[in-house]
Protein backbone atom coordinates (compact mmCIF):
# COMPACT_ATOMS: atom_id res chain seq x y z
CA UNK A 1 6.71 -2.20 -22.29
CA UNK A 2 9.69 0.34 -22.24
CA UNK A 3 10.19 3.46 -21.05
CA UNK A 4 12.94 6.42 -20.51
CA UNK A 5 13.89 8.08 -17.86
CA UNK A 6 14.75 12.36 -17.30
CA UNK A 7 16.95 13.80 -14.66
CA UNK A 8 16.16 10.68 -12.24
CA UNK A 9 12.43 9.51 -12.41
CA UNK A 10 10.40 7.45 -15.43
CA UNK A 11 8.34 9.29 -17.22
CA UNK A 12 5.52 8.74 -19.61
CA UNK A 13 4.76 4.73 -18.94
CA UNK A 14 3.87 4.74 -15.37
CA UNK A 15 0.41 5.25 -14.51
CA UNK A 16 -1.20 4.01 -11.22
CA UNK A 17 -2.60 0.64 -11.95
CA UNK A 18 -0.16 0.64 -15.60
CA UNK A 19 1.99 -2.64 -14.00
CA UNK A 20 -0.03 -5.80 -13.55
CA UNK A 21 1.62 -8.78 -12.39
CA UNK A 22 -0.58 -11.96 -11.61
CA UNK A 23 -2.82 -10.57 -8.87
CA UNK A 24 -0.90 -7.08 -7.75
CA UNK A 25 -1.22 -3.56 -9.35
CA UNK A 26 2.11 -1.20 -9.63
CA UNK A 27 1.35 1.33 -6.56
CA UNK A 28 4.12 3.90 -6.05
CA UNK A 29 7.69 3.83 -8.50
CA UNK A 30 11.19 4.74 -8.21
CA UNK A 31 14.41 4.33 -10.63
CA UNK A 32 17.53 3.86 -9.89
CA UNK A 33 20.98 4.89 -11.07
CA UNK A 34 21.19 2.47 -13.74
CA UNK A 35 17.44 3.61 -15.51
CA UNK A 36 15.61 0.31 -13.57
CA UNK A 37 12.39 1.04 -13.06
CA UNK A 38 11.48 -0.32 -9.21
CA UNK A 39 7.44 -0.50 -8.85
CA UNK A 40 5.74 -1.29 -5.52
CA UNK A 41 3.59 -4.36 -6.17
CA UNK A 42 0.20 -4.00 -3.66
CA UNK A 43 -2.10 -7.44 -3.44
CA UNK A 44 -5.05 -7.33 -3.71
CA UNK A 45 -7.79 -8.52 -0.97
CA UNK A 46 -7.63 -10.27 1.15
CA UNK A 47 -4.21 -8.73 1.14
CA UNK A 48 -1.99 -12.11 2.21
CA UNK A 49 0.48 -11.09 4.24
CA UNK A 50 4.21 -11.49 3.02
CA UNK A 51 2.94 -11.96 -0.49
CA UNK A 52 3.58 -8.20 -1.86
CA UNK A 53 6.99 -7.43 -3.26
CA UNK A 54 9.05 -4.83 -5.22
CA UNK A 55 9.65 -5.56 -9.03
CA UNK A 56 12.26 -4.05 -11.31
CA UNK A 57 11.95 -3.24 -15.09
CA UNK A 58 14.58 -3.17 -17.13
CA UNK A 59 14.14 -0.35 -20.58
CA UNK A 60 13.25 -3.63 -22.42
CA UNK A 61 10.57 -4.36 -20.08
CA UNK A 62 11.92 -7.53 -18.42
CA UNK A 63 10.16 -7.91 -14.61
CA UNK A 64 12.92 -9.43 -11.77
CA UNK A 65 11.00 -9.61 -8.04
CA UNK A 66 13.89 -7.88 -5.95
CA UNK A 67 12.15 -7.36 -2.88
CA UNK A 68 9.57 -10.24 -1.59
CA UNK A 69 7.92 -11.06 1.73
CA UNK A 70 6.10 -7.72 1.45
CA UNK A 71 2.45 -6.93 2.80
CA UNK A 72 0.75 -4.43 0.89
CA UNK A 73 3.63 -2.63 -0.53
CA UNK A 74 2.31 1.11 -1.46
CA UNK A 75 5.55 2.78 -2.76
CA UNK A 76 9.73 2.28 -2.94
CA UNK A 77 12.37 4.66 -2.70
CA UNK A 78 16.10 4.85 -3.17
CA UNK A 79 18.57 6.81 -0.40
CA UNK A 80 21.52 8.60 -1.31
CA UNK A 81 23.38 5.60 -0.98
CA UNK A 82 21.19 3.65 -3.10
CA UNK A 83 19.66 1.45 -0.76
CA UNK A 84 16.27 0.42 -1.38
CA UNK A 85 13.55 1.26 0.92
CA UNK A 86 9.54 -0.07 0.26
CA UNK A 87 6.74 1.43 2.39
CA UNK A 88 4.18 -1.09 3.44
CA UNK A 89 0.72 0.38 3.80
CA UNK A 90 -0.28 -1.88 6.56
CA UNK A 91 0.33 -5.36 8.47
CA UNK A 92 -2.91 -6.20 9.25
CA UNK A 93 -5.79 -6.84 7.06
CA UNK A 94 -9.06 -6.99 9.40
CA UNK A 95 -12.64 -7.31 8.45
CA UNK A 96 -13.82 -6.14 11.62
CA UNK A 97 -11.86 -2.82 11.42
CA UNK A 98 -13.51 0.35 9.92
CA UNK A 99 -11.20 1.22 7.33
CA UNK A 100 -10.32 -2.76 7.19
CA UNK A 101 -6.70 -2.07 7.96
CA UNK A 102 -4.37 -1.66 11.20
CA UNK A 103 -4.42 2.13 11.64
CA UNK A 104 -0.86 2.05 12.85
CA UNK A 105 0.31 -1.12 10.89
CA UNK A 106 2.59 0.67 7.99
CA UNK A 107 6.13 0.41 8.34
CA UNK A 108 9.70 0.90 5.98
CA UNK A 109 11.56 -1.80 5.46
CA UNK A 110 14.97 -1.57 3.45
CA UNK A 111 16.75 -4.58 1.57
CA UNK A 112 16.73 -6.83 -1.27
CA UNK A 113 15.30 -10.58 -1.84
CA UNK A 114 13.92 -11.90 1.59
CA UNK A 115 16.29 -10.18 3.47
CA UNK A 116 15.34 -7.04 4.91
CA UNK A 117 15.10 -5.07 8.01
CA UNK A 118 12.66 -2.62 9.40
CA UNK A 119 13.26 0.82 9.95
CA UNK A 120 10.14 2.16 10.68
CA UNK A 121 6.87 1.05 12.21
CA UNK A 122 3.67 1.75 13.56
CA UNK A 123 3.10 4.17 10.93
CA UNK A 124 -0.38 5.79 10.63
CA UNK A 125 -1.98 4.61 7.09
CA UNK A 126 1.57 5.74 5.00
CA UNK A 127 0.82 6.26 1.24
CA UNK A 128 4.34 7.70 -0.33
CA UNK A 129 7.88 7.53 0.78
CA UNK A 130 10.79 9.85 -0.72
CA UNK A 131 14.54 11.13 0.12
CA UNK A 132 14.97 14.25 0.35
CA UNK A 133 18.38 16.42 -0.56
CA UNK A 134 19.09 17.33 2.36
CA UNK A 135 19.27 12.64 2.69
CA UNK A 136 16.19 12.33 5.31
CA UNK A 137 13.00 10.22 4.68
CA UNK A 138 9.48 11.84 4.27
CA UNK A 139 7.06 9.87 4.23
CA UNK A 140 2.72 10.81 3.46
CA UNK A 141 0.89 9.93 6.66
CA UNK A 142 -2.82 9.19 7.00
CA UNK A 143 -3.12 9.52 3.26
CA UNK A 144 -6.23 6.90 3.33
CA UNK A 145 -8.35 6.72 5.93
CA UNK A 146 -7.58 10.10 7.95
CA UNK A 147 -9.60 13.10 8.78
CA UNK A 148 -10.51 15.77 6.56
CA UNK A 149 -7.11 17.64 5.66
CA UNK A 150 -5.01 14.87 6.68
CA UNK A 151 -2.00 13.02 4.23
């Protein structure tokens, strides 16, 4: 699996679900300045928490786990300073919840390996993360899960 990359962002591989790696999907994607592809990896159920992670693909299509100890990672994003941040849809996995999940579980972390900090919690069912020009984090809110016009 290759792919190329235009003015920043990968382009014709990457389809939701296109990334399969033992039992997680590719969710949300990001590249950075080198071309490496950097794919959230979301778990399936029961959703095991700590056992989501970030994975980057090189143009030859070699996989490297560069972020681990995730739970439910739903998309990654660089800053301007090319630090990487992955959004975690949710702590909690509960089958005596509604919707299954922690409303307010989702959170940002940033770093590499196992080490990594949080910069953002309590987050209300997060779906997509990006960095803006002007160098501030949006993030998708109650994009699963919300009311009627929500996300």
């Amino acid at each position: 699996m290759g792919y190329s990359t235009t003015a920043g962002s990968a382009t014709g591989v990457f389809v939701a679900g296109s990334v399969r790696v033992g039992l997680a999907v590719g969710s949300g994607v990001d590249v950075d300045a080198d071309g490496r592809a950097y794919v959230a990896m979301f778990t399936r159920r029961p959703h095991i928490r700590r056992c989501a992670w970030v994975a980057a693909i090189d143009r030859k299509g070699s996989i490297e786990r560069v972020m681990l100890g995730l739970t439910k990672a739903i998309d990654v994003a660089f800053d301007s300073k090319g630090h990487l941040h992955a959004l975690e849809f949710s702590q909690d996995f509960d089958l005596n919840l509604p919707s299954l999940y922690n409303p307010i579980g989702g959170r940002i972390v940033r770093g590499r390996r196992w080490r990594t900090e949080v910069i953002a919690d309590g987050l209300p069912f997060p779906t997509s993360i990006a960095f803006g020009p002007d160098g501030y984090c949006h993030v998708a809110l109650d994009g699963a899960f919300g009311t009627r016009g929500a996300g």
